[in-house]
C-alpha atoms as a PDB file:
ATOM      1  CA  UNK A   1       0.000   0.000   0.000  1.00  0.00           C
ATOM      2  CA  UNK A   2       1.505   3.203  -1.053  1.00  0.00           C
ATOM      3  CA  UNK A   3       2.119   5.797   1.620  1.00  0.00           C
ATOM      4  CA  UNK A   4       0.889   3.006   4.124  1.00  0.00           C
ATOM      5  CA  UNK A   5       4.430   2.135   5.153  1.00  0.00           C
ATOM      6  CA  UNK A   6       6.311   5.389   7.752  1.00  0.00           C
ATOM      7  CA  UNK A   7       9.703   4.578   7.501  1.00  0.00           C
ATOM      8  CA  UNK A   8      11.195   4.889  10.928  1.00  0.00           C
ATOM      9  CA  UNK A   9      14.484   7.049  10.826  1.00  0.00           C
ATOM     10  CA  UNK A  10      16.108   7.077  14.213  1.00  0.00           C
ATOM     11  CA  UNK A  11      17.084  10.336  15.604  1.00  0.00           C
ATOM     12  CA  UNK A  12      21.465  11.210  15.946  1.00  0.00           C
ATOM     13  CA  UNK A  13      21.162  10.531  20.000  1.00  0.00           C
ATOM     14  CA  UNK A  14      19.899   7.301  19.257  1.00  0.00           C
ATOM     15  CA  UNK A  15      22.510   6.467  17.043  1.00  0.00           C
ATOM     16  CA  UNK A  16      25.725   7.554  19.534  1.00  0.00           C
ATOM     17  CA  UNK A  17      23.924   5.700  22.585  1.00  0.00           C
ATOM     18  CA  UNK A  18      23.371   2.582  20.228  1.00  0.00           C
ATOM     19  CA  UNK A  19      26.902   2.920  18.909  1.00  0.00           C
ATOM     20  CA  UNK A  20      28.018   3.314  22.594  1.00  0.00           C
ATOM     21  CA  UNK A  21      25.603  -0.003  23.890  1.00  0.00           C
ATOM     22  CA  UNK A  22      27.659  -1.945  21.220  1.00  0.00           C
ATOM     23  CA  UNK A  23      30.826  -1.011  22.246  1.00  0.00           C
ATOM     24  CA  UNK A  24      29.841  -1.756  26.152  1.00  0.00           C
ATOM     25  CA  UNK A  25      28.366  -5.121  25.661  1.00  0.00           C
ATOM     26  CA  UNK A  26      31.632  -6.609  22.924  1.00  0.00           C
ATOM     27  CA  UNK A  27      34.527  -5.218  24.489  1.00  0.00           C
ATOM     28  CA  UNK A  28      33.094  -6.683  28.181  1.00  0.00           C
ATOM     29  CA  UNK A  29      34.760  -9.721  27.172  1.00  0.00           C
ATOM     30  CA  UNK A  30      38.110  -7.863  25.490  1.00  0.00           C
ATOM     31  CA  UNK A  31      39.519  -6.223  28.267  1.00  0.00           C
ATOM     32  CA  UNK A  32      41.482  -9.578  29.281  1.00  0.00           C
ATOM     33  CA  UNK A  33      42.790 -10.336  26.257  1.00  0.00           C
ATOM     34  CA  UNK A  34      46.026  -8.383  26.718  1.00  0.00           C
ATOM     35  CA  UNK A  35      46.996 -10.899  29.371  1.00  0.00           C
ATOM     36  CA  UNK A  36      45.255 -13.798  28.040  1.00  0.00           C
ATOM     37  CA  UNK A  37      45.444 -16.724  30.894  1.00  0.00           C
ATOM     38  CA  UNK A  38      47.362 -14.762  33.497  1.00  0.00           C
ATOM     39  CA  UNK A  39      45.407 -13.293  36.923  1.00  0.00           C
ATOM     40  CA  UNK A  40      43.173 -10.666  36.488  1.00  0.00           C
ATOM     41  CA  UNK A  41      44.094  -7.428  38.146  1.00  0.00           C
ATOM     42  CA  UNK A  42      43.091  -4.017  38.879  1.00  0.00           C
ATOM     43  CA  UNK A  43      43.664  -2.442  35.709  1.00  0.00           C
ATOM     44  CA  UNK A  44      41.420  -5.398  34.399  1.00  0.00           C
ATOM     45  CA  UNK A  45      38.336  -4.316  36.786  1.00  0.00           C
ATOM     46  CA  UNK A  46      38.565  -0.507  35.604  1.00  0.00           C
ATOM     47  CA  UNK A  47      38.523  -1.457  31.884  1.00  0.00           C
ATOM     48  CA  UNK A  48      35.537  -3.528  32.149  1.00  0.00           C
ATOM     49  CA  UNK A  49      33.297  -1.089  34.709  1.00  0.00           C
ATOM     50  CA  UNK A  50      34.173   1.243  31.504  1.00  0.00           C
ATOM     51  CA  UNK A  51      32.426  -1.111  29.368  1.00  0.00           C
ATOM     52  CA  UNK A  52      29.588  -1.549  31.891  1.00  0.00           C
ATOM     53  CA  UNK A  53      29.049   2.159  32.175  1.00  0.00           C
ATOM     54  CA  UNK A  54      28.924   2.359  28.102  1.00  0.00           C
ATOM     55  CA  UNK A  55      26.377  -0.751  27.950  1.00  0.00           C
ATOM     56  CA  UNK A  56      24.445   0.662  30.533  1.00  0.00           C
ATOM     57  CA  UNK A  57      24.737   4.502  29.232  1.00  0.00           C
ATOM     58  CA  UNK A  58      24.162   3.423  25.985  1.00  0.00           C
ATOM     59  CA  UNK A  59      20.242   1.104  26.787  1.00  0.00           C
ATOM     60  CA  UNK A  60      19.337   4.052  28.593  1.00  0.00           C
ATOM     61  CA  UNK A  61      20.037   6.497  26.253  1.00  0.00           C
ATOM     62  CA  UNK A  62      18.269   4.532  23.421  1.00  0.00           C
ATOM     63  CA  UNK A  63      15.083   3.991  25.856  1.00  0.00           C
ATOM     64  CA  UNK A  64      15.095   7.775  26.918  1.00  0.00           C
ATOM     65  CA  UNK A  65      14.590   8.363  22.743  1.00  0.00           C
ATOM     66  CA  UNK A  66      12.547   5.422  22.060  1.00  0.00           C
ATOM     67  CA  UNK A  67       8.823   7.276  21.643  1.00  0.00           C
ATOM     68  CA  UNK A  68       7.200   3.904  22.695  1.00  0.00           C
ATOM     69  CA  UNK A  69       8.517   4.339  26.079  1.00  0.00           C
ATOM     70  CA  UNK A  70       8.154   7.958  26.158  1.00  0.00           C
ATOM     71  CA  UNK A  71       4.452   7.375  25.889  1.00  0.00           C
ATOM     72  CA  UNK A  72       4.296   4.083  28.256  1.00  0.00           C
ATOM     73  CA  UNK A  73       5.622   6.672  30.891  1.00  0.00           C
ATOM     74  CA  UNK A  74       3.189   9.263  30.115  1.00  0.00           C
ATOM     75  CA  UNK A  75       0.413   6.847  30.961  1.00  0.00           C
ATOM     76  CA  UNK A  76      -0.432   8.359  34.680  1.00  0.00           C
ATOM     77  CA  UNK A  77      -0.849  11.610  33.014  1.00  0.00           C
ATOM     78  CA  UNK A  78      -2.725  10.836  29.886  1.00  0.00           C
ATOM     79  CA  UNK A  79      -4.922   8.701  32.130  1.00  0.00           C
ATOM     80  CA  UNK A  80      -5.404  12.329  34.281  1.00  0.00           C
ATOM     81  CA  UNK A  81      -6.242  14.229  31.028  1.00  0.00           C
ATOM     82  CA  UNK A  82      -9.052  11.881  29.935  1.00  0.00           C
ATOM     83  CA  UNK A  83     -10.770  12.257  33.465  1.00  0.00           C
ATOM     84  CA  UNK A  84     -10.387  15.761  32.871  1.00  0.00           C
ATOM     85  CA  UNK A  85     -11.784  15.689  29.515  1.00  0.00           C
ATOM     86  CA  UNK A  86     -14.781  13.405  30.816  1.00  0.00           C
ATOM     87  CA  UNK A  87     -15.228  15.981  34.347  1.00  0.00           C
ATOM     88  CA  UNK A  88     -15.393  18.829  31.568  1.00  0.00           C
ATOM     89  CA  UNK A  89     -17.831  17.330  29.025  1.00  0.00           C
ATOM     90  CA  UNK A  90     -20.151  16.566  31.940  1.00  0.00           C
ATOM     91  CA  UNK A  91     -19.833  20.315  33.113  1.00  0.00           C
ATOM     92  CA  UNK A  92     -19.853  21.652  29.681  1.00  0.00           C
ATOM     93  CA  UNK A  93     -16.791  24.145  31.180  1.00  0.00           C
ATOM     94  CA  UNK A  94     -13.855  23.028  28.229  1.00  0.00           C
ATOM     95  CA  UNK A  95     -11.529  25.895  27.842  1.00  0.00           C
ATOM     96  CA  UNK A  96      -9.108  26.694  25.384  1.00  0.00           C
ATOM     97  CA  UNK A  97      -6.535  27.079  27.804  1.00  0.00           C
ATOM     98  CA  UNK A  98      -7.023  23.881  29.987  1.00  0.00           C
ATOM     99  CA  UNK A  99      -6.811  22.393  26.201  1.00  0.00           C
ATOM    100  CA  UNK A 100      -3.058  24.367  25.733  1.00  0.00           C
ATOM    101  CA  UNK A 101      -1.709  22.639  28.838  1.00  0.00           C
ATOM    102  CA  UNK A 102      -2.717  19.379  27.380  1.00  0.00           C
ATOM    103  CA  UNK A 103      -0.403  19.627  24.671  1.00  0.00           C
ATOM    104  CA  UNK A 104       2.920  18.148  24.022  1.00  0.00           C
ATOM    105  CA  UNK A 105       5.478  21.154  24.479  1.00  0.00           C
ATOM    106  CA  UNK A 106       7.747  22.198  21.833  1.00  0.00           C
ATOM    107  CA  UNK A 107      11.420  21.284  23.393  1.00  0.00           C
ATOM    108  CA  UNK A 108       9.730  17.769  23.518  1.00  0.00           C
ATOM    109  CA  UNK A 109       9.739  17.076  19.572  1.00  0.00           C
ATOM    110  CA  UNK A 110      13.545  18.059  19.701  1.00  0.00           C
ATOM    111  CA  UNK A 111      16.085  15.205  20.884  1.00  0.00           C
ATOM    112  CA  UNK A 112      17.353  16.579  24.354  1.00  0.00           C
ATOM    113  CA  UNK A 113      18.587  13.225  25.044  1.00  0.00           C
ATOM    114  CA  UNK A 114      22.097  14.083  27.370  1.00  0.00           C
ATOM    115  CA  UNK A 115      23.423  10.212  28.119  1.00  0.00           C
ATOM    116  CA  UNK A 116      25.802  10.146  24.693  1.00  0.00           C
ATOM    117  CA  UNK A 117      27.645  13.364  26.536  1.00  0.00           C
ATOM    118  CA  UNK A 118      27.585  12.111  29.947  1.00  0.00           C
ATOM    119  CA  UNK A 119      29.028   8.518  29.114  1.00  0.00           C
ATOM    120  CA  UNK A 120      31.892  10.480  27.187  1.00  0.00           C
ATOM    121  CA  UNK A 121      31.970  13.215  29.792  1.00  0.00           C
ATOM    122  CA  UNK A 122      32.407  10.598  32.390  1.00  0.00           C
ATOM    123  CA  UNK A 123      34.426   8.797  30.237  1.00  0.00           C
ATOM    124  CA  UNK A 124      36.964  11.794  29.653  1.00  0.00           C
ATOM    125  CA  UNK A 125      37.009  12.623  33.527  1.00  0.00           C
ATOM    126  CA  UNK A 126      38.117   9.048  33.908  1.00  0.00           C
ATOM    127  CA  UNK A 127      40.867   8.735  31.273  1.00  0.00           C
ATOM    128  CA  UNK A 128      42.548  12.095  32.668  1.00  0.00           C
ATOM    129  CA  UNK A 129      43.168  10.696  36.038  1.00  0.00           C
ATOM    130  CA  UNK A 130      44.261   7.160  34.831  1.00  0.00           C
ATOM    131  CA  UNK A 131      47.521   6.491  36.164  1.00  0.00           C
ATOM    132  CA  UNK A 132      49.889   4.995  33.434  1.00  0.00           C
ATOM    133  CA  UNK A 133      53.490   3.664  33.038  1.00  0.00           C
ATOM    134  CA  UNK A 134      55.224   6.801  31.748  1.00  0.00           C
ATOM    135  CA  UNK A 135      54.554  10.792  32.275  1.00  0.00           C
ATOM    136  CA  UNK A 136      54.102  10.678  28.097  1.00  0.00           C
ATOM    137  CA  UNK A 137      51.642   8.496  28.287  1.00  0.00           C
ATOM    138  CA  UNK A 138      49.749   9.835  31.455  1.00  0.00           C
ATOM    139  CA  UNK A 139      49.652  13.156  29.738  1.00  0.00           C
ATOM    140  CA  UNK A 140      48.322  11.792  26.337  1.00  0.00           C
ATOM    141  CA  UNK A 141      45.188  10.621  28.285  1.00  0.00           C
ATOM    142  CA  UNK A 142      45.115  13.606  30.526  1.00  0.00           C
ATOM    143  CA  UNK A 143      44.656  15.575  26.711  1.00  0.00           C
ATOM    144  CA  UNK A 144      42.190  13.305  25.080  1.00  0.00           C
ATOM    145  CA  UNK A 145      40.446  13.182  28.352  1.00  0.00           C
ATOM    146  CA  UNK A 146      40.153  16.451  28.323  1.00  0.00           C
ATOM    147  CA  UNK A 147      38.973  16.892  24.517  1.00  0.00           C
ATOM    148  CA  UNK A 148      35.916  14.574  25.521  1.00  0.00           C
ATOM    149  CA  UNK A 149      34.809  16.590  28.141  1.00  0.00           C
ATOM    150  CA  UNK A 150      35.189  19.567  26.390  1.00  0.00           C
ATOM    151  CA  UNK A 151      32.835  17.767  23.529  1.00  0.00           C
ATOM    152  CA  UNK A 152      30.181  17.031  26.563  1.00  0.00           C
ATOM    153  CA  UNK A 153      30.088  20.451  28.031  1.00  0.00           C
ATOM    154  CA  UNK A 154      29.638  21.701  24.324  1.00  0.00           C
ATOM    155  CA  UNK A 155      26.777  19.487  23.642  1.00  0.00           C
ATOM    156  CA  UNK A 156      25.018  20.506  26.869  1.00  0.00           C
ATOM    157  CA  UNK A 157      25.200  23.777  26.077  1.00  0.00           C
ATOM    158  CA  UNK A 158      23.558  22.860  22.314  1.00  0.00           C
ATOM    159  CA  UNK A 159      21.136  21.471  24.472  1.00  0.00           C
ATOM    160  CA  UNK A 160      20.250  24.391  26.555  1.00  0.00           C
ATOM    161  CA  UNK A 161      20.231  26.416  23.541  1.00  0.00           C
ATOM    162  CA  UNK A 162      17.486  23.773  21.690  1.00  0.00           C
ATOM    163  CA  UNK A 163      15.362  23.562  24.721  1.00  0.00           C
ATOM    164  CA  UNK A 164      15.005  27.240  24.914  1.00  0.00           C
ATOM    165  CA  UNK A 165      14.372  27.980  20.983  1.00  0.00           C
ATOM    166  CA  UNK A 166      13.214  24.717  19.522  1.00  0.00           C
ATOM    167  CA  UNK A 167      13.894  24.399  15.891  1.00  0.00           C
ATOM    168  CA  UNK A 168      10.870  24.439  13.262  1.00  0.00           C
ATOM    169  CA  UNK A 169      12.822  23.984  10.182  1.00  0.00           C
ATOM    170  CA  UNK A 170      13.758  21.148   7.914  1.00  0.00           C
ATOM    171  CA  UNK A 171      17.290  23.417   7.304  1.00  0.00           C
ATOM    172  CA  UNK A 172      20.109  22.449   9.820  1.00  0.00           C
ATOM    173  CA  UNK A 173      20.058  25.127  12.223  1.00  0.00           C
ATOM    174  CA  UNK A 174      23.555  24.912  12.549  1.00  0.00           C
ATOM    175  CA  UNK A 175      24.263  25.688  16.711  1.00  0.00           C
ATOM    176  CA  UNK A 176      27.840  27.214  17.363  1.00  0.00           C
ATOM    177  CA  UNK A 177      28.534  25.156  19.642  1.00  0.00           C
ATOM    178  CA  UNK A 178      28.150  21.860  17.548  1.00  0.00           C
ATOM    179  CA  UNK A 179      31.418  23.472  15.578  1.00  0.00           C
ATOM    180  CA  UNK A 180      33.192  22.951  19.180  1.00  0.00           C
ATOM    181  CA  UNK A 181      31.828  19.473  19.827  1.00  0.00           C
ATOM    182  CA  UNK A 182      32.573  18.053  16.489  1.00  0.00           C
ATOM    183  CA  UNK A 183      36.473  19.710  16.920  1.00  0.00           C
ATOM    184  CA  UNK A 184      37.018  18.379  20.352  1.00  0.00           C
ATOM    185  CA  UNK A 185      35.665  14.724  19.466  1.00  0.00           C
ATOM    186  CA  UNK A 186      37.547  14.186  16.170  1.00  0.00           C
ATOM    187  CA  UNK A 187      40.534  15.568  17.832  1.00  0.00           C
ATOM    188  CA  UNK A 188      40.010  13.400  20.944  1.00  0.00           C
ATOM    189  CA  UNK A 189      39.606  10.281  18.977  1.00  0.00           C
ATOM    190  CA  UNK A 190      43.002  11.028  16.882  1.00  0.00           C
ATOM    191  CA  UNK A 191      44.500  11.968  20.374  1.00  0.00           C
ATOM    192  CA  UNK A 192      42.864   8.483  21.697  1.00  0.00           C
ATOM    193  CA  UNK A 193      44.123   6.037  18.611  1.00  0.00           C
ATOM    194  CA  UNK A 194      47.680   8.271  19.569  1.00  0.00           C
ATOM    195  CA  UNK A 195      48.115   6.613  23.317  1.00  0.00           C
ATOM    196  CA  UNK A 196      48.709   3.143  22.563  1.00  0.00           C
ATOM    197  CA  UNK A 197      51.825   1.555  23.683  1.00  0.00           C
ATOM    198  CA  UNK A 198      53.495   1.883  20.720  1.00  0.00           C
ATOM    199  CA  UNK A 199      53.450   4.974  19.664  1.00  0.00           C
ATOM    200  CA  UNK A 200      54.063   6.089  23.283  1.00  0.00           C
ATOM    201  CA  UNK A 201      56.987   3.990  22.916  1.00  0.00           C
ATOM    202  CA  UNK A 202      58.052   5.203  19.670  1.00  0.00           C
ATOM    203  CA  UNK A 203      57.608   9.434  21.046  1.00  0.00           C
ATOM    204  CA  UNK A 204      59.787   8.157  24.164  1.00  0.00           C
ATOM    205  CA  UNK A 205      62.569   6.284  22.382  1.00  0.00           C
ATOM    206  CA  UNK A 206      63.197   9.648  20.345  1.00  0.00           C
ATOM    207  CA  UNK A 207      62.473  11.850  22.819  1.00  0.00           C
ATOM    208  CA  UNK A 208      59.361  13.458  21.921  1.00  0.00           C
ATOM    209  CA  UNK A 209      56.651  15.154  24.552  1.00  0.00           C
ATOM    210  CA  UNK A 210      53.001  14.481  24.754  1.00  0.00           C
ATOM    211  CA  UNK A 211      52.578  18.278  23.835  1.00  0.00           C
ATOM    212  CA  UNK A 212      53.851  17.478  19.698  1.00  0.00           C
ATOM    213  CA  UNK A 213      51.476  14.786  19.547  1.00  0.00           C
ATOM    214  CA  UNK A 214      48.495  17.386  20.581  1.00  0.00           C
ATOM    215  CA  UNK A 215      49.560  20.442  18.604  1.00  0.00           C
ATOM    216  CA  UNK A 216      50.510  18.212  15.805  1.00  0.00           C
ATOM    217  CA  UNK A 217      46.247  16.076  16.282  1.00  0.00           C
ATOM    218  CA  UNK A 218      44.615  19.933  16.798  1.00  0.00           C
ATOM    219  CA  UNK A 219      46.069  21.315  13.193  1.00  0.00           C
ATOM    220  CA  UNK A 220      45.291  17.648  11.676  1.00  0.00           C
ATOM    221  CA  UNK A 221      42.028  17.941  13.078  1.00  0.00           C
ATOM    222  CA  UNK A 222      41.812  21.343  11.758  1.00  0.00           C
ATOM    223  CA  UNK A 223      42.660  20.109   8.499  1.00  0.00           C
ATOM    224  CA  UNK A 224      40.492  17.164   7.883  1.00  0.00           C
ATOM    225  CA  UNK A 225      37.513  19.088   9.284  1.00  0.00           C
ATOM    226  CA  UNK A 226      38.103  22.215   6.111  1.00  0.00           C
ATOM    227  CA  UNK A 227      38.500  19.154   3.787  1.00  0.00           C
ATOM    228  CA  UNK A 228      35.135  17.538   4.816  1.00  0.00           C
ATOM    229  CA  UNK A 229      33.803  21.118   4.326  1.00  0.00           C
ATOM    230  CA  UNK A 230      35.005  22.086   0.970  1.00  0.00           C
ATOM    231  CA  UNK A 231      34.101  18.136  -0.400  1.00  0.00           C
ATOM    232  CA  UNK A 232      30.342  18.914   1.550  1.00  0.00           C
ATOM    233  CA  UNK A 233      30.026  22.425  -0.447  1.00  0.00           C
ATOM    234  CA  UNK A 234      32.084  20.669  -3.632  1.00  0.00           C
ATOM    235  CA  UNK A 235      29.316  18.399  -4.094  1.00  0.00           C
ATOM    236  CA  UNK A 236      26.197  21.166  -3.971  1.00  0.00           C
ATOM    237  CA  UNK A 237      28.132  22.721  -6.273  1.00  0.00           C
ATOM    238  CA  UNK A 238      28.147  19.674  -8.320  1.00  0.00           C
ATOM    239  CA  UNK A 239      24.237  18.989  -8.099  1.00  0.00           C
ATOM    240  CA  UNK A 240      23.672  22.176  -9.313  1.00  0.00           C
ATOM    241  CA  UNK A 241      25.790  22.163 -11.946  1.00  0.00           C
ATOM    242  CA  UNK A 242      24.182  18.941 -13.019  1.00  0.00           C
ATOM    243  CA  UNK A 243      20.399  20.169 -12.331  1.00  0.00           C
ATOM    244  CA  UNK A 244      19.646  23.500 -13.993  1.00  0.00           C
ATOM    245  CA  UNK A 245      16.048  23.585 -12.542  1.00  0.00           C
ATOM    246  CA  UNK A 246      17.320  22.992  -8.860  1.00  0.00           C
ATOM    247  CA  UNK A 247      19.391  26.502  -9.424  1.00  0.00           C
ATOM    248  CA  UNK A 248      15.937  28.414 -11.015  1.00  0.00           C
ATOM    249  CA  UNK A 249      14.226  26.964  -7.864  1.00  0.00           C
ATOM    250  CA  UNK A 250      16.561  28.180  -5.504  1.00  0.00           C
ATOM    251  CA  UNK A 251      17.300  30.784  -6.840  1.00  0.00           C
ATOM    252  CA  UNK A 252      13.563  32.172  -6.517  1.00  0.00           C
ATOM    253  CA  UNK A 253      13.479  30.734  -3.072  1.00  0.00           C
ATOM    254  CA  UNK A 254      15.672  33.252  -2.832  1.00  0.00           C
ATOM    255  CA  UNK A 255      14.195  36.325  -4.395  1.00  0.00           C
ATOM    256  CA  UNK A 256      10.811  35.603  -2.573  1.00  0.00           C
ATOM    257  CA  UNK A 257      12.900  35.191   0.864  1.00  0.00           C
ATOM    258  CA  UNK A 258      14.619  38.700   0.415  1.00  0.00           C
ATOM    259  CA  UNK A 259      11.114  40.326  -0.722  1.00  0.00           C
ATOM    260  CA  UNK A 260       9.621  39.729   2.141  1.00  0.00           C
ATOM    261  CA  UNK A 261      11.892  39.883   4.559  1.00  0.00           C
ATOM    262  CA  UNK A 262      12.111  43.599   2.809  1.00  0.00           C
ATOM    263  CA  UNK A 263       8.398  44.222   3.473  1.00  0.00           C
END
């Protein structure tokens, strides 16, 4: 049946606390491998509570968005609004502001869903005290630790900025401080893949501080980021080029935006 069918597109929050569940509930059972058939020890016990805090983090974040479960814990209160609705009926009092309170506020149709930043946040808070072998490698984590929280404390604040002025618009409404999030991820996760044993041990054996490896991730990270840009706005320019009638259109979009926002 055509137009029966909704497709169900899950929201980006969904996605990262998904993406974090999977990474919880595989690398549980990774975290020993470095020392395959030897005794478990400390270090051992911290990995894997990280993994339990991303499995966990990551189910709750993906039931906080699920809209099935939104509206199984609404039940107390819908159940409330019908006796209201059958209390006014029988008094014939219904007004149009007892009907306004009824409905489902605006910040609610935006995703305000704050686990994916709190597992990271949590996570980055963690990684900058870990204790390691060397004062390179301490430091390394200290950075990328740091980098993660600065991505949570960004995405908060794109969250405070949503729930205040919700977004109405199929455009991207483009928040500063997603700029800042997406920087201090990408670079965290370069910083990240940089603190593994070998490298470490590669930066020590020639004498070379934690700070090269982070000025050296920040401009790489600057870099990549332009070049995803410039290949983004590369290929609009290449749709239009291809579709004449997509320019016209926009092009009066344009004219008839201008016009009015003149009158």
């Amino acid at each position: 049946m055509v137009g029966s069918f909704r497709t169900w597109v899950p929201s980006g929050e969904f996605t990262e606390s998904f993406v974090i569940f999977l990474y919880g509930v595989t690398n549980v059972w990774l975290e020993h491998l470095g020392s395959w058939g030897g005794p478990w020890e400390p270090e051992d016990f911290q990995h894997i509570s990280i993994t339990v805090l991303f499995a966990g983090g990551g189910l709750l974040g993906m039931l906080i968005e699920s809209r099935k479960i939104r509206g199984l814990l609404q039940t107390y209160m819908l159940q409330l609004k019908d006796d209201a609705e059958y209390v006014d009926v029988a008094a014939s009092t219904i007004t149009e502001e007892e009907g306004e309170r009824w409905k489902e506020p605006e910040h609610v149709r935006v995703p305000l869903n704050p686990m994916p930043a709190l597992v990271i946040l949590l996570l980055g808070i963690m990684m900058s005290a870990h204790t390691q072998h060397s004062m390179v490698s301490s430091m390394i984590h200290k950075q990328w630790g740091n980098l993660f929280a600065g991505f949570s404390l960004a995405r908060m604040a794109t969250y405070v900025l949503l729930y205040l002025k919700p977004y109405n618009s199929y455009l991207p409404s483009r928040p500063p401080t997603e700029i800042i999030a997406s920087f201090c991820l990408v670079s965290g996760g370069l910083m990240f893949m940089s603190s593994t044993w070998s490298i470490v041990s590669t930066l020590e054996k020639f004498g070379i501080g934690a700070m090269f490896v982070f000025t050296c991730m920040m401009g790489l990270t600057a870099g990549v980021m332009a070049w995803e840009t410039f290949l983004l706005a590369l290929k609009g320019w290449a749709e239009r080029k291809e579709n004449p009638v997509l320019v016209r259109r926009l092009a009066a979009q344009s004219q008839n935006g201008g016009s009015s926002a003149r009158a």
